[in-house]
C-alpha atoms as a PDB file:
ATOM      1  CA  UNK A   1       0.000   0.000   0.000  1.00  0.00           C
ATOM      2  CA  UNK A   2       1.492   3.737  -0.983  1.00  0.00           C
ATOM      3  CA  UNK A   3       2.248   5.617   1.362  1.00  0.00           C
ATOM      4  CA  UNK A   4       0.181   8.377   0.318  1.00  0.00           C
ATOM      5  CA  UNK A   5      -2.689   6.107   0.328  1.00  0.00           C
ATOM      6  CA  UNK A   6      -2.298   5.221   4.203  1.00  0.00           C
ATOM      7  CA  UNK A   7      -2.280   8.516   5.198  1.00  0.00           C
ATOM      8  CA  UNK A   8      -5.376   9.153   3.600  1.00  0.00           C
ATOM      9  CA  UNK A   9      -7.291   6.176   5.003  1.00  0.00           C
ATOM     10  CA  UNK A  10      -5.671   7.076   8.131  1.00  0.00           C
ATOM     11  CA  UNK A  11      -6.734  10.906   7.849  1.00  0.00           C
ATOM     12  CA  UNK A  12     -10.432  10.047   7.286  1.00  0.00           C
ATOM     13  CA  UNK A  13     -10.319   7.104  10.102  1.00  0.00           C
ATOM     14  CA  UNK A  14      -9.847  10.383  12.484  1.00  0.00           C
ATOM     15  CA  UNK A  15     -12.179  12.359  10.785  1.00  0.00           C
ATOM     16  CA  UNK A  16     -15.013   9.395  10.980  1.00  0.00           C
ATOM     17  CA  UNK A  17     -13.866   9.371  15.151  1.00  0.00           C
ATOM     18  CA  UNK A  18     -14.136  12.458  15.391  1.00  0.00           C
ATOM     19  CA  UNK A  19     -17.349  13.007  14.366  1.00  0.00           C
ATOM     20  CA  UNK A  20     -19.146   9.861  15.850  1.00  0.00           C
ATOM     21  CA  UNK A  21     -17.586  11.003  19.437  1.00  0.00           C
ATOM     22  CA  UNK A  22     -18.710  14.442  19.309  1.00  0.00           C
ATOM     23  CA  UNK A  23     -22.673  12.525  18.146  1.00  0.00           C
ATOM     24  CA  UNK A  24     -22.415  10.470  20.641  1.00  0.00           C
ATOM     25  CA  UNK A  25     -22.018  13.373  23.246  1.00  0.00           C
ATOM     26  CA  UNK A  26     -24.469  15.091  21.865  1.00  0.00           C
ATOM     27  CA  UNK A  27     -26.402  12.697  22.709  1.00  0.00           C
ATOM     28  CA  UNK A  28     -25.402  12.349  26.259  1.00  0.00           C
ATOM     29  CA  UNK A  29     -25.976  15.751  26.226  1.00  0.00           C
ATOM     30  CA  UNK A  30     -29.401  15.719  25.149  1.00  0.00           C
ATOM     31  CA  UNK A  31     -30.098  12.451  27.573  1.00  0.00           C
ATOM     32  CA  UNK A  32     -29.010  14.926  30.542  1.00  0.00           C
ATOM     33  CA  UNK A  33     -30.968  17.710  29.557  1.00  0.00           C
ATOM     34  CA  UNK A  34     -33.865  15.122  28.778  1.00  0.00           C
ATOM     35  CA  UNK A  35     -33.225  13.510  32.987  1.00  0.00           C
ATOM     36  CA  UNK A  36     -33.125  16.930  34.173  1.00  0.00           C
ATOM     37  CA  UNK A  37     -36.265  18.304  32.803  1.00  0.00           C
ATOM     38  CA  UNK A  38     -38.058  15.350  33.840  1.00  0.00           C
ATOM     39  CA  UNK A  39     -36.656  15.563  37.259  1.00  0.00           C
ATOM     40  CA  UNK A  40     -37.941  19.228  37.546  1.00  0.00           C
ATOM     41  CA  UNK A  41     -41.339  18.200  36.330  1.00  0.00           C
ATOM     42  CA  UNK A  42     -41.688  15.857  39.214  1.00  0.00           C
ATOM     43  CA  UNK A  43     -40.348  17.891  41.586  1.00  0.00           C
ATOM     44  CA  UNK A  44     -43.317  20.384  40.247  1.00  0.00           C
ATOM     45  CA  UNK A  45     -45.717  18.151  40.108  1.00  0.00           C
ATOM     46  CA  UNK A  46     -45.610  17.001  43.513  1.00  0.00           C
ATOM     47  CA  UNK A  47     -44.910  20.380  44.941  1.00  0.00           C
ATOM     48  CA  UNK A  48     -48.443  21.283  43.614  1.00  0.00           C
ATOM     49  CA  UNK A  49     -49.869  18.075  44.795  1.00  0.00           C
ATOM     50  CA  UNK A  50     -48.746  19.215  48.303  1.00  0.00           C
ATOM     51  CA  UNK A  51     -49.973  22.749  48.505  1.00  0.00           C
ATOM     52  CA  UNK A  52     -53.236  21.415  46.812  1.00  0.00           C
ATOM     53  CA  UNK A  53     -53.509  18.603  49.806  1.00  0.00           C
ATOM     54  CA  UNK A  54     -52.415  20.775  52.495  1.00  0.00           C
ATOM     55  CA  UNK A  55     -55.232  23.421  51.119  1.00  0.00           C
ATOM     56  CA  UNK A  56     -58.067  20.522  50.892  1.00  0.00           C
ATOM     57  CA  UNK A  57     -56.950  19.681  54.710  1.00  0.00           C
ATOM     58  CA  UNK A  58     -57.687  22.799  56.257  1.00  0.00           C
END
């Protein structure tokens, strides 16, 4: 194989890395922001539940 050749295949190896890491955190990214939002929502959620419960009690 040339020389020339393996650098090439070698060049766009790095390039193909490159760009599948920085998908995949992306993703992770997107999966945090995802578990956070959810995580606030339920921390809403029963927040409200509570000050509607502790309303209907008194």
């Amino acid at each position: 194989m040339p020389l020339c050749e393996l650098i090439t295949k070698a060049h766009l190896l790095k390039n193909a890395i490159e760009v599948y890491s920085s998908i995949s955190l992306t993703k992770r990214n997107i999966c945090t922001i995802t578990d956070s939002l959810v995580q606030l929502m339920l921390v809403y959620i029963s927040t409200a539940f509570k000050a509607s419960f502790a309303e209907s009690n008194q």
